[in-house]
N, C-alpha and C. Protein backbone atom coordinates (compact mmCIF):
# COMPACT_ATOMS: atom_id res chain seq x y z
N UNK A 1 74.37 46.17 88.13
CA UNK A 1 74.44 47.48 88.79
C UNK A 1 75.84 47.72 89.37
N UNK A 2 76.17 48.76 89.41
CA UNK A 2 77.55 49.18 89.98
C UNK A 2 77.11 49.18 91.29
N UNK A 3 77.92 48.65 92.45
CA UNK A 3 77.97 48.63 93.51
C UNK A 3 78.44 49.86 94.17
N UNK A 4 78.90 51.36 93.65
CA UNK A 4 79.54 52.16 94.31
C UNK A 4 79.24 53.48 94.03
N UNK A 5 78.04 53.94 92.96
CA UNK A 5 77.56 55.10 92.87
C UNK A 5 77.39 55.95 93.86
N UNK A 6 76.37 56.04 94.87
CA UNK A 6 76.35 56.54 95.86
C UNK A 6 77.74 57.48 96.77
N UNK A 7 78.62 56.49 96.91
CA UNK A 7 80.20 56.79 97.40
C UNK A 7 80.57 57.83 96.33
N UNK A 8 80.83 57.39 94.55
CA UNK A 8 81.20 58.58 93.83
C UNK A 8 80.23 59.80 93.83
N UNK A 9 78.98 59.69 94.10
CA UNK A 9 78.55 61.00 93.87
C UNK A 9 78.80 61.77 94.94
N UNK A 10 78.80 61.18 96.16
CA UNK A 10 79.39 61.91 97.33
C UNK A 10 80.68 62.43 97.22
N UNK A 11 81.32 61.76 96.82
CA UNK A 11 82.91 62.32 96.47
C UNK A 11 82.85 62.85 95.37
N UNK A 12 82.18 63.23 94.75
CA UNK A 12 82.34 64.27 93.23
C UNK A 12 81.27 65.55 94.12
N UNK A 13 80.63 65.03 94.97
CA UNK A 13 80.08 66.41 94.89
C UNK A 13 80.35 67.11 96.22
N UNK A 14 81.57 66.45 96.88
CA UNK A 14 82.89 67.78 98.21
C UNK A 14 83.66 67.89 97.06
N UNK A 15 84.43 67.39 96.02
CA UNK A 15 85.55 67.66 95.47
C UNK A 15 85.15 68.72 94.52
N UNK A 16 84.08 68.86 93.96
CA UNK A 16 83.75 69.60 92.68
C UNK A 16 82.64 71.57 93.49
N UNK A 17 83.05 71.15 94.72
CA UNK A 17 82.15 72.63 95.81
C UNK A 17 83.28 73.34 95.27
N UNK A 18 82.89 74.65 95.05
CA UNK A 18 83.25 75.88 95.32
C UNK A 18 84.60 76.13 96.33
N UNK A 19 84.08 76.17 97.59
CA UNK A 19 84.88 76.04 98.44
C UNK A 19 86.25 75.36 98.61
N UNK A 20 85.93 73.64 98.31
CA UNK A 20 86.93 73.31 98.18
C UNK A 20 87.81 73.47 97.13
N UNK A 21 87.40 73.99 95.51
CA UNK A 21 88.45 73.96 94.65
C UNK A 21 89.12 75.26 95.01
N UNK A 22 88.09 76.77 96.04
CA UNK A 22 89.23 77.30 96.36
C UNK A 22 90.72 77.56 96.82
N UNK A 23 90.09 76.16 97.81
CA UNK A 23 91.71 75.57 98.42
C UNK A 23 93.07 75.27 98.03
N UNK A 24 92.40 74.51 96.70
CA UNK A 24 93.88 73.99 96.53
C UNK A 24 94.39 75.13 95.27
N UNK A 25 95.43 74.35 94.94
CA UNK A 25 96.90 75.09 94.40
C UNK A 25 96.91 75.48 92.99
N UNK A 26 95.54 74.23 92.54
CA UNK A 26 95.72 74.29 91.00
C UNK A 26 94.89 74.76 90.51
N UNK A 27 94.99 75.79 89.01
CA UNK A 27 94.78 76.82 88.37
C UNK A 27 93.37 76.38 87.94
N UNK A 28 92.77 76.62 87.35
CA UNK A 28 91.13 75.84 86.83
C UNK A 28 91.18 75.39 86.05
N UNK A 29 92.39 75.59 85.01
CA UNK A 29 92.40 74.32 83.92
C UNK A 29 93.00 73.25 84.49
N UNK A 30 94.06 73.46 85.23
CA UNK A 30 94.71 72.22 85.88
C UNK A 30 93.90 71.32 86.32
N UNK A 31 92.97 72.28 87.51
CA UNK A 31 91.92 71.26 87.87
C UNK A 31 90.94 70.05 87.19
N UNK A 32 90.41 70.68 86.06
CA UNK A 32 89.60 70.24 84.96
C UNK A 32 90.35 69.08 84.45
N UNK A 33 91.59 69.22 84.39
CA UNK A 33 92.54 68.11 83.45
C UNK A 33 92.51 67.25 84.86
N UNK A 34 92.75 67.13 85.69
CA UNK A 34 93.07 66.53 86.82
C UNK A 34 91.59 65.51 87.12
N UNK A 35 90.17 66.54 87.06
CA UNK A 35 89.00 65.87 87.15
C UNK A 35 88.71 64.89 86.35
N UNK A 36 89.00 65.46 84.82
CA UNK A 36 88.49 64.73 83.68
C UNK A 36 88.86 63.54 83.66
N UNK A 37 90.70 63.23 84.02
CA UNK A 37 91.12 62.42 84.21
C UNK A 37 91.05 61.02 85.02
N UNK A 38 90.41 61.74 86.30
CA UNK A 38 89.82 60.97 87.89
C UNK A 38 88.91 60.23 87.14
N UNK A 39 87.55 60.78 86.34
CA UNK A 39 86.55 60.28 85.89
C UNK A 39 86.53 59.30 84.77
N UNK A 40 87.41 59.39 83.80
CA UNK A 40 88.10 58.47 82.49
C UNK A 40 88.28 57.25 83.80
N UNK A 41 89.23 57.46 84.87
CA UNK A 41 89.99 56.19 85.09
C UNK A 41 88.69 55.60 86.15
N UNK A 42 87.61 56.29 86.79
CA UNK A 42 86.40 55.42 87.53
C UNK A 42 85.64 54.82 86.27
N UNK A 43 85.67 55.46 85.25
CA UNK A 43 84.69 55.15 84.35
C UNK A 43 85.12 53.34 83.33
N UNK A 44 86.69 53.53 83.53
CA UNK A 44 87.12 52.50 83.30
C UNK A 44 87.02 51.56 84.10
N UNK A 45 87.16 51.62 85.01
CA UNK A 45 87.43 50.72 86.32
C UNK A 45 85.66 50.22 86.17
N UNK A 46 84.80 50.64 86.66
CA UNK A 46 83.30 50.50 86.24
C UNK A 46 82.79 49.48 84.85
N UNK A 47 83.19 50.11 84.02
CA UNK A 47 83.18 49.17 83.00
C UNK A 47 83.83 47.38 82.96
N UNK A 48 85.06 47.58 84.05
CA UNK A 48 85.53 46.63 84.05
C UNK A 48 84.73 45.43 85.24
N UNK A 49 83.97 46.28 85.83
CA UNK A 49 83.36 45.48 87.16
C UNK A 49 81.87 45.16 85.87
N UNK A 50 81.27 46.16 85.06
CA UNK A 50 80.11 45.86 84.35
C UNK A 50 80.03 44.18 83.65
N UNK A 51 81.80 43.91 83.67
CA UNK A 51 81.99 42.86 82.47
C UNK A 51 81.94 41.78 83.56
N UNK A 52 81.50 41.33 84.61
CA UNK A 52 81.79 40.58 85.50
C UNK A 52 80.54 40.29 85.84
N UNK A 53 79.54 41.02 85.78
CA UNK A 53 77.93 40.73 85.42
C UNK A 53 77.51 39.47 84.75
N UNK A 54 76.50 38.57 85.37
CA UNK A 54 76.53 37.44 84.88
C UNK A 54 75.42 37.27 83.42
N UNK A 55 74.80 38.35 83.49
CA UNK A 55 73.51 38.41 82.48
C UNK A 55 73.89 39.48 81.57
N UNK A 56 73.48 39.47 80.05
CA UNK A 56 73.59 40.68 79.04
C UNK A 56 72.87 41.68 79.62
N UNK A 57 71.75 41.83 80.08
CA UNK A 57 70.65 42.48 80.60
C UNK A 57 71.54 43.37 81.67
N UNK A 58 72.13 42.82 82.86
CA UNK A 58 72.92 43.04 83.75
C UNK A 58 73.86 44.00 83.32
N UNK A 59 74.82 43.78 82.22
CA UNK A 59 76.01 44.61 82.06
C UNK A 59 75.58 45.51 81.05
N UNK A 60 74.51 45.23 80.56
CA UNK A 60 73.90 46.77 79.53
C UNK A 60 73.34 47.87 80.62
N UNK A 61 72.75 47.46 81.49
CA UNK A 61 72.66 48.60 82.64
C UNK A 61 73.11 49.48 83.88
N UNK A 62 74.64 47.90 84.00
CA UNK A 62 75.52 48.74 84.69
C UNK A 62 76.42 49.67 83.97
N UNK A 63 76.81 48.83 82.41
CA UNK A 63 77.37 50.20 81.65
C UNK A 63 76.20 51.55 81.76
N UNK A 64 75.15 51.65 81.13
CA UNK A 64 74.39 52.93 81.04
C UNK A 64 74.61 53.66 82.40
N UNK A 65 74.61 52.69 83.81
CA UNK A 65 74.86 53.71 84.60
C UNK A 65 75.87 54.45 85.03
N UNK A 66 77.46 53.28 84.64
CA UNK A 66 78.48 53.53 84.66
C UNK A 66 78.75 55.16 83.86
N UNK A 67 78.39 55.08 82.39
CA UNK A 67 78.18 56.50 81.92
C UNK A 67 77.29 57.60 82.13
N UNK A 68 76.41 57.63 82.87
CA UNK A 68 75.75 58.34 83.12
C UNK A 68 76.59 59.11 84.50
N UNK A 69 77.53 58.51 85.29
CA UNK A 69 78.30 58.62 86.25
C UNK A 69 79.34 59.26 85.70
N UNK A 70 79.75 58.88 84.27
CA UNK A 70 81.08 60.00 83.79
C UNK A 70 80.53 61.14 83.33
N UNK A 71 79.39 61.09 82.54
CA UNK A 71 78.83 62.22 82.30
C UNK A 71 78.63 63.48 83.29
N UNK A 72 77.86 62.96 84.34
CA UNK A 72 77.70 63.41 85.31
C UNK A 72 78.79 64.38 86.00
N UNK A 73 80.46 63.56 86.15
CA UNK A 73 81.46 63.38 86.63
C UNK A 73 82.09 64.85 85.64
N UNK A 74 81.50 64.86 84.10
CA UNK A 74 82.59 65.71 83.50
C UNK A 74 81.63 66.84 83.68
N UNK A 75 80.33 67.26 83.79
CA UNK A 75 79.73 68.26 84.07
C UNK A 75 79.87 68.92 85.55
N UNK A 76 80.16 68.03 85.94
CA UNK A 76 80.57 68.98 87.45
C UNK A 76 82.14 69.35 87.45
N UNK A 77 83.05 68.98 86.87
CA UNK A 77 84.34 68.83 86.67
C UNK A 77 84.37 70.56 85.72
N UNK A 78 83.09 70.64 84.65
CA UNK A 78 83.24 71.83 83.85
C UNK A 78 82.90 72.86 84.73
N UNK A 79 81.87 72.33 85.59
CA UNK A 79 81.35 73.48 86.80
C UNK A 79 82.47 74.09 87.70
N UNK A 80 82.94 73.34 87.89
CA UNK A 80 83.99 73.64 89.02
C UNK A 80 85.15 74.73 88.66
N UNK A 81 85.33 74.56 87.31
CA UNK A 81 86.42 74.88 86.28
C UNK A 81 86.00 76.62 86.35
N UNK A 82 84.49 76.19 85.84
CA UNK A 82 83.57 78.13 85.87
C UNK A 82 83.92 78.56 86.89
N UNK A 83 83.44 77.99 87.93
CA UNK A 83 83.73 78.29 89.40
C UNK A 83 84.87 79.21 89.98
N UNK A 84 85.94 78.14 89.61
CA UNK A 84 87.57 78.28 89.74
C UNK A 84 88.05 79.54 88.98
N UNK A 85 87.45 79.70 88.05
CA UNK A 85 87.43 81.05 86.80
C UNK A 85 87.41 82.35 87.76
N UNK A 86 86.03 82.38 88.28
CA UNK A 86 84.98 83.56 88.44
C UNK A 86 85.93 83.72 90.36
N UNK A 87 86.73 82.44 90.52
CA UNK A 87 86.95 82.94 91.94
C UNK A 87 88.72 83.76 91.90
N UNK A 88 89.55 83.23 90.70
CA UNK A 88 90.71 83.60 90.83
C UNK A 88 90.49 85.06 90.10
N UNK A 89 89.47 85.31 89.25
CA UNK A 89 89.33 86.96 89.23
C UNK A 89 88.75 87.83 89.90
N UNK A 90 88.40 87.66 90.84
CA UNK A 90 88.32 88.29 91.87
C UNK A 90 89.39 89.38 92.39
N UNK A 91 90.45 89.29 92.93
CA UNK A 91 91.74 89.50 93.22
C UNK A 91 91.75 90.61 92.15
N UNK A 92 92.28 90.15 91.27
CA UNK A 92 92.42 91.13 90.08
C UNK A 92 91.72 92.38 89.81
N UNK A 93 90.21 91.84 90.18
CA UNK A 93 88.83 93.26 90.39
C UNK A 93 89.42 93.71 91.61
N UNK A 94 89.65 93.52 92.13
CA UNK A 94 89.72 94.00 94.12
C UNK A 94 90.92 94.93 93.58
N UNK A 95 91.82 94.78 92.82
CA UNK A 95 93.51 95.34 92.99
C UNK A 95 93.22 96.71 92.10
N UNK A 96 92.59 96.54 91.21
CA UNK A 96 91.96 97.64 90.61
C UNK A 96 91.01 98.71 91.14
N UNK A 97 91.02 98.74 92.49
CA UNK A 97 89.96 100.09 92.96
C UNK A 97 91.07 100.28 93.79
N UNK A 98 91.39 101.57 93.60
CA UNK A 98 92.41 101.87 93.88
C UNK A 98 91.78 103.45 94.78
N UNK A 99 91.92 103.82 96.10
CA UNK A 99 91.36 104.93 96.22
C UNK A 99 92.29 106.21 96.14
N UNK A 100 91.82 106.91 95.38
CA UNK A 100 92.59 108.33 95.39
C UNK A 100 92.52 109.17 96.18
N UNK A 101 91.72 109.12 96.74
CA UNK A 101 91.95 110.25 98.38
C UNK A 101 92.94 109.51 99.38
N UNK A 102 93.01 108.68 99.15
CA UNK A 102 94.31 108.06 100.18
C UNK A 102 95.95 107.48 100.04
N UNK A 103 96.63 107.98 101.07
CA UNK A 103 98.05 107.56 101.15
C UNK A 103 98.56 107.41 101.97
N UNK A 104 100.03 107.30 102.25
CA UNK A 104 100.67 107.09 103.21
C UNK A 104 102.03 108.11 103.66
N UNK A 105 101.93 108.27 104.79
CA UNK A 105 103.07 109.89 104.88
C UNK A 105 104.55 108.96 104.54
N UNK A 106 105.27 110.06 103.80
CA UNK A 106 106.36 109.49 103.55
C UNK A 106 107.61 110.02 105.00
N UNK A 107 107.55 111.49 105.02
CA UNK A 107 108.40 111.83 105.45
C UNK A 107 107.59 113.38 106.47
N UNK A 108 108.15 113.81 107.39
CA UNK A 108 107.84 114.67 108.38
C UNK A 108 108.74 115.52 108.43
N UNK A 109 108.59 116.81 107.95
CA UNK A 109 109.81 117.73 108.30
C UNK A 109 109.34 119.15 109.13
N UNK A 110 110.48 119.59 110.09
CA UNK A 110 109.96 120.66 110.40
C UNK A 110 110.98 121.51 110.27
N UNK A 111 110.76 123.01 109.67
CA UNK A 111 111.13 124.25 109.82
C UNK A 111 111.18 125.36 110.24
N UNK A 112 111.70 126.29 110.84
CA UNK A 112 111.40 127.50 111.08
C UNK A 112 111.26 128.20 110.13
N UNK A 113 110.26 129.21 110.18
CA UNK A 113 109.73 130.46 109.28
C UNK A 113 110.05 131.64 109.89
N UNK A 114 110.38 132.42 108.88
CA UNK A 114 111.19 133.94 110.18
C UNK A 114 109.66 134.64 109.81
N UNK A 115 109.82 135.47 111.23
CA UNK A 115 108.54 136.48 110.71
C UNK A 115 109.10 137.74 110.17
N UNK A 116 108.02 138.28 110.36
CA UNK A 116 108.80 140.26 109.49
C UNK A 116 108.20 140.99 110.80
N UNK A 117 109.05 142.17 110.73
CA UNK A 117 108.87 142.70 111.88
C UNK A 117 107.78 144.06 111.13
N UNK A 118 107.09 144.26 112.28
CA UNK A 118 105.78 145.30 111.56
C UNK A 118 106.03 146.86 112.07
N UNK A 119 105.14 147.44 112.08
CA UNK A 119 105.39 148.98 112.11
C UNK A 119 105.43 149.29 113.82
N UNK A 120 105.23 148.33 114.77
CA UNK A 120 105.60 148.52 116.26
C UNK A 120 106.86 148.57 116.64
N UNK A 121 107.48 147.96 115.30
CA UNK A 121 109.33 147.49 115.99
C UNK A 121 109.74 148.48 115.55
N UNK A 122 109.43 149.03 114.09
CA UNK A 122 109.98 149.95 113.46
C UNK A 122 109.57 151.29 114.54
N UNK A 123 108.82 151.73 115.03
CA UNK A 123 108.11 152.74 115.49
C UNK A 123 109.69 153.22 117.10
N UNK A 124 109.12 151.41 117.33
CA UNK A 124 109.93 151.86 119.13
C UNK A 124 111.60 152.03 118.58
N UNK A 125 112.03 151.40 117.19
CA UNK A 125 113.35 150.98 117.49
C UNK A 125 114.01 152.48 117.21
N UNK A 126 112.78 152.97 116.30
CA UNK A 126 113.37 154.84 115.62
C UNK A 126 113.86 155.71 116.67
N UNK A 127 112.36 155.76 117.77
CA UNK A 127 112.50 156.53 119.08
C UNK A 127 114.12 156.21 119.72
N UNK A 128 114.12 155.34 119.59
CA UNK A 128 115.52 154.73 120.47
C UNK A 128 116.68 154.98 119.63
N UNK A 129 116.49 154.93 118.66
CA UNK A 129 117.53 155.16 117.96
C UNK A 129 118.10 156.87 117.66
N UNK A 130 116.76 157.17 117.57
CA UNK A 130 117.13 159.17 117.54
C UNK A 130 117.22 159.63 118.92
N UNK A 131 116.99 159.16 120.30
CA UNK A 131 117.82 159.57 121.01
C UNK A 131 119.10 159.43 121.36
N UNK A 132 119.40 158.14 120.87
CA UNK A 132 121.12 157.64 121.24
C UNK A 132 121.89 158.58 120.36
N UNK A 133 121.32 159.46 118.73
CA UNK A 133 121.61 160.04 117.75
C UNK A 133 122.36 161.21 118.39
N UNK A 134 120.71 162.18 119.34
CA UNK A 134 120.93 163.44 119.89
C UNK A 134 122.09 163.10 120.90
N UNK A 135 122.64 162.08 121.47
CA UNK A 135 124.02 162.48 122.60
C UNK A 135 124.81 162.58 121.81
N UNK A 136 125.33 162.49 120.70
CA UNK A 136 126.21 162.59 119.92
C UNK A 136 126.54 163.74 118.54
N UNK A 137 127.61 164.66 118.69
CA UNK A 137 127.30 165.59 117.61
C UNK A 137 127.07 167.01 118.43
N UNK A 138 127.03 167.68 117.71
CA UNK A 138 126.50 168.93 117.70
C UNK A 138 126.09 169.76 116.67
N UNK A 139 125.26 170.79 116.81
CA UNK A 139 124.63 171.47 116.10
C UNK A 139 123.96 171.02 114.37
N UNK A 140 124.49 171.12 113.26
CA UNK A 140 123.99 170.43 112.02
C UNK A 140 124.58 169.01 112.24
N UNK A 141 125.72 168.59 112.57
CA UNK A 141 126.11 167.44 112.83
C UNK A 141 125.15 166.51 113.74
N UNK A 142 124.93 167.36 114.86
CA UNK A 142 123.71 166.66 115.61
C UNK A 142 122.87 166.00 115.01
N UNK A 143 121.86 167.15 114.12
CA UNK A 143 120.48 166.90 113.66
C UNK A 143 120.67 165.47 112.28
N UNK A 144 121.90 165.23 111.91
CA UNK A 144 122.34 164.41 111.09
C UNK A 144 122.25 163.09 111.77
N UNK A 145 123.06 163.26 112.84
CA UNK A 145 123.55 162.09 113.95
C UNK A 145 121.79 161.80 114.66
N UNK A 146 121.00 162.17 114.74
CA UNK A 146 120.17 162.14 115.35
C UNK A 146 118.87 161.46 114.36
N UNK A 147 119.00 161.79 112.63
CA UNK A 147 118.06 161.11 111.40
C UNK A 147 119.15 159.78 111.25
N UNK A 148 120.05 159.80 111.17
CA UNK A 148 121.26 158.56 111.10
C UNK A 148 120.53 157.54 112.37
N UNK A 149 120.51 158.04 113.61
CA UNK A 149 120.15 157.14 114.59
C UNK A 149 118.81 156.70 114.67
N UNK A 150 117.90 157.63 113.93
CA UNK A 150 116.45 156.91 114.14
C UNK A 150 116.52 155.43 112.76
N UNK A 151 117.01 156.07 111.45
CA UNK A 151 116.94 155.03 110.49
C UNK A 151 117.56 153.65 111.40
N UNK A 152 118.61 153.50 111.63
CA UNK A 152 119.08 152.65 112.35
C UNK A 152 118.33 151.67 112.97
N UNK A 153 117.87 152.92 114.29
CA UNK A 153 117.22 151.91 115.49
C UNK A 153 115.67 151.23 114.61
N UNK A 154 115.22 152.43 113.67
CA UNK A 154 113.96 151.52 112.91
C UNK A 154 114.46 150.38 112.07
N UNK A 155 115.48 149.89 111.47
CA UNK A 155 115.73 148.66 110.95
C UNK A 155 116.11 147.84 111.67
N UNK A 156 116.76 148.11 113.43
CA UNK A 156 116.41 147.63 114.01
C UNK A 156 115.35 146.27 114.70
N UNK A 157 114.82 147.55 115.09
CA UNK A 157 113.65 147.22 115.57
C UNK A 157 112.72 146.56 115.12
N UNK A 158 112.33 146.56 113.68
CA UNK A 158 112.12 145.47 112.87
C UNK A 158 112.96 144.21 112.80
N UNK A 159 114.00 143.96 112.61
CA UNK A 159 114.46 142.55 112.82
C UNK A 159 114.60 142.23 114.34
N UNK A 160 114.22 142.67 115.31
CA UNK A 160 114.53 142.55 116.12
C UNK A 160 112.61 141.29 116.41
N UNK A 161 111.87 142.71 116.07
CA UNK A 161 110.10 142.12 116.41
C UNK A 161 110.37 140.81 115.23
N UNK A 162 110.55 140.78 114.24
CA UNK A 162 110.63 139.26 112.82
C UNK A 162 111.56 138.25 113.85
N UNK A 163 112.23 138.88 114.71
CA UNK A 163 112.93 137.33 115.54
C UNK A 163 112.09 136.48 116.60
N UNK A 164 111.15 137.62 117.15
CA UNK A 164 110.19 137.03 118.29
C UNK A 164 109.45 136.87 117.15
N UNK A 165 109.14 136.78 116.13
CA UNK A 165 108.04 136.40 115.55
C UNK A 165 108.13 135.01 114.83
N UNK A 166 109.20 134.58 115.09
CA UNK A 166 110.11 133.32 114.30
C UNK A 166 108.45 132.03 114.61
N UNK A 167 107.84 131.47 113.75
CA UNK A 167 107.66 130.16 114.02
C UNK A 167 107.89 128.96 113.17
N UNK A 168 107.51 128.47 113.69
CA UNK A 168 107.68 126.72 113.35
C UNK A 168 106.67 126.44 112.01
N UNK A 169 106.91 125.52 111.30
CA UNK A 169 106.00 125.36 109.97
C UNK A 169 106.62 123.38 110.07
N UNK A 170 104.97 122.49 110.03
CA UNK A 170 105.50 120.89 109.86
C UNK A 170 105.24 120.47 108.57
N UNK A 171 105.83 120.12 107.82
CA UNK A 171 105.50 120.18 106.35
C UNK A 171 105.22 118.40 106.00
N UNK A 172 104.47 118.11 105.67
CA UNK A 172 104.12 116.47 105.51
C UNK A 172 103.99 116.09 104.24
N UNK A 173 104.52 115.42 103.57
CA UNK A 173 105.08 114.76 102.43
C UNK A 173 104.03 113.47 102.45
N UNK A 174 103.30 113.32 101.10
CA UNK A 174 102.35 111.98 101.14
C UNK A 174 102.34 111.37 99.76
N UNK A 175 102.16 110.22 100.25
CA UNK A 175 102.36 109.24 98.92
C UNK A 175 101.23 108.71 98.52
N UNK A 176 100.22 109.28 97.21
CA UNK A 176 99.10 108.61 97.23
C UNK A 176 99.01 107.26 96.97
N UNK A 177 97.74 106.34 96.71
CA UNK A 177 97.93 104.57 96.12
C UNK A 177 97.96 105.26 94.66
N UNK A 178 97.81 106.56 93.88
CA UNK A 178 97.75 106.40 92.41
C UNK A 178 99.05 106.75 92.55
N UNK A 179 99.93 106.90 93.19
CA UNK A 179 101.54 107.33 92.57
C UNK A 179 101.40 109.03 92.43
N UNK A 180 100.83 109.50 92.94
CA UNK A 180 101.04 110.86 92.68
C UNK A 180 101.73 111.63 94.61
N UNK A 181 101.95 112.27 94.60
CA UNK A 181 102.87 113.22 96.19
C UNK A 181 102.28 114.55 96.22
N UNK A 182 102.53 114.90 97.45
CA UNK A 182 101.51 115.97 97.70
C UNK A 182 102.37 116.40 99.01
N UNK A 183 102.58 117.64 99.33
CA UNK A 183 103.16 118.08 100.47
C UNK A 183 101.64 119.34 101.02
N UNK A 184 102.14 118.93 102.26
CA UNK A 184 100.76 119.75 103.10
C UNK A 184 101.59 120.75 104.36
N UNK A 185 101.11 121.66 104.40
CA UNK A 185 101.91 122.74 106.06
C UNK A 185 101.08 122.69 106.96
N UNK A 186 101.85 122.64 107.96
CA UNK A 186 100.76 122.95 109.10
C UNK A 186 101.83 123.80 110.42
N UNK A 187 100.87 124.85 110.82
CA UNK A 187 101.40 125.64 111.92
C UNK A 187 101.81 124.99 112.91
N UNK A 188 101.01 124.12 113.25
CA UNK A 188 101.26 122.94 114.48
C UNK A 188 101.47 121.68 114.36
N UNK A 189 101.98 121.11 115.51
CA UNK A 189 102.38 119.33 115.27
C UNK A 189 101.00 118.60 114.72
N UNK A 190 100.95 118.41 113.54
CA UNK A 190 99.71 117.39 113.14
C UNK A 190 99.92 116.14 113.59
N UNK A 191 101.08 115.71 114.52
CA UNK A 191 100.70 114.57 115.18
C UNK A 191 101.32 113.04 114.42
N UNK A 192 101.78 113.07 113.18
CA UNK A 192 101.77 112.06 112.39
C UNK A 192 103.11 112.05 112.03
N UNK A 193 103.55 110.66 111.64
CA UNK A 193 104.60 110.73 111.38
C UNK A 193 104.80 109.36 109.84
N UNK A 194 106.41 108.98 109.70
CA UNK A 194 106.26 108.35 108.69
C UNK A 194 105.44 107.33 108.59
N UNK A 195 104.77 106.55 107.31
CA UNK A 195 104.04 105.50 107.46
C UNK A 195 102.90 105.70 108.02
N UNK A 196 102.66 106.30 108.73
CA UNK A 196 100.99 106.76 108.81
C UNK A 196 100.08 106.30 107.75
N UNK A 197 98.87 105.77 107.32
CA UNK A 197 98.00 106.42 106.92
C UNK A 197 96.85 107.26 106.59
N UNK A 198 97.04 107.84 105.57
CA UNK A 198 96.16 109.35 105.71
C UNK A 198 95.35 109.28 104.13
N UNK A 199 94.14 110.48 104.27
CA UNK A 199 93.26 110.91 102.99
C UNK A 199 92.79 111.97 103.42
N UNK A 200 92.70 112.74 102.61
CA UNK A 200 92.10 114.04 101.96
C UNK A 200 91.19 114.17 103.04
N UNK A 201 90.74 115.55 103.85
CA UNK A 201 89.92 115.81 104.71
C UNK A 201 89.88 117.69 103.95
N UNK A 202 89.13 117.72 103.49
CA UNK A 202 88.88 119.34 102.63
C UNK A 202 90.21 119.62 102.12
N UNK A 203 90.94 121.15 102.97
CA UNK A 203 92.03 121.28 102.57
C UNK A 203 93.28 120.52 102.42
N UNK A 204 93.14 119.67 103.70
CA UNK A 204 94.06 118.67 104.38
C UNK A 204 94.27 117.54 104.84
N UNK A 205 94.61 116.82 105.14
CA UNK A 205 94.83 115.39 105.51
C UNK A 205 94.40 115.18 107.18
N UNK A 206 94.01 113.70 106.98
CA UNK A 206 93.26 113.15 108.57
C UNK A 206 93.32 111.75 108.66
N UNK A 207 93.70 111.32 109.67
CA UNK A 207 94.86 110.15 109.61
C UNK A 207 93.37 109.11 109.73
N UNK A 208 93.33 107.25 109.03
CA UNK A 208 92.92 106.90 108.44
C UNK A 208 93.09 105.57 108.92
């Protein structure tokens, strides 16, 4: 009988877990070559203790068990290998879901937007303008000086209301995970800046 079964199956069966072949460094064939190898050189070593048996009887059964121990040794060694397979593709599945509603802000800009001035500016700037018209001039010259001064004060008065009407526009620049960009406006500070991340919320983005 081999004196040390017990010890190898314990140690073939932490070395050959799941867990632990996650650990280490080497690839699943590496591993396999590395196992197969461990088990060739116990299996030798075994054989060599079988021959030290004092009875035929004796060393015909420590060999059978001796192999039954490599056997054993290379089926968990193939297990481990599956194992090692099914765990380094993993990663690879994971890197591939890629979500498309989401990114990351690249850049934050803000601008002013002029407004236009509406028919209030135009209205007051005319009045004002065709009286400053009538001090000036007389008679047909007047009534000239006086349509001259309303056009005026109404173009005015329109750029005048489009200046109080001036606002702000934050324009946000985004980088999806598929590689595609997308710029979004907003009237007000949305709050976010570069490196953020963000996804799709209906029209617009909502930080993530």
């Amino acid at each position: 009988m081999i004196r040390r079964p017990i010890i190898i199956t314990l140690a073939l069966a932490g070395l050959f877990s799941t867990p632990a072949f996650a650990q280490n460094n080497l690839s699943p064939k590496a591993q396999y070559a590395y196992d197969s190898k461990q088990a060739n050189t116990r299996y030798a070593d075994d054989k060599k203790l079988c021959a030290e048996e004092t009875s035929s009887k004796a060393r015909m059964q420590c060999l059978r068990d001796a192999k039954s121990e490599y056997d054993q040794a290379i089926i968990n060694a193939k297990a481990a290998q599956k194992a090692g397979n099914s765990y380094a593709s993993q990663p690879a599945k994971q890197q591939q879901q890629i979500c498309a509603d989401c990114g990351k802000v690249l850049s934050v800009n803000v601008t002013e937007k002029a407004g236009e001035g509406g028919a209030l500016g135009m209205i007051g700037g005319g009045v004002a303008g065709a009286l400053l018209g009538r001090q000036v001039g007389s008679g047909r010259g007047k009534d000239l000086a006086t349509l001259a001064g309303a056009a005026g004060g109404a173009y005015a008065g329109k750029q005048v209301e489009g200046h109080v009407k001036n606002s702000k526009v934050w324009t946000v620049t985004v980088q999806y995970e598929t590689g595609a960009r997308a710029d979004f406006a907003f009237d007000q500070d949305p709050g976010l800046q570069s490196g953020d991340l963000v996804r799709n919320s209906g029209n617009g983005i909502t930080r993530r």
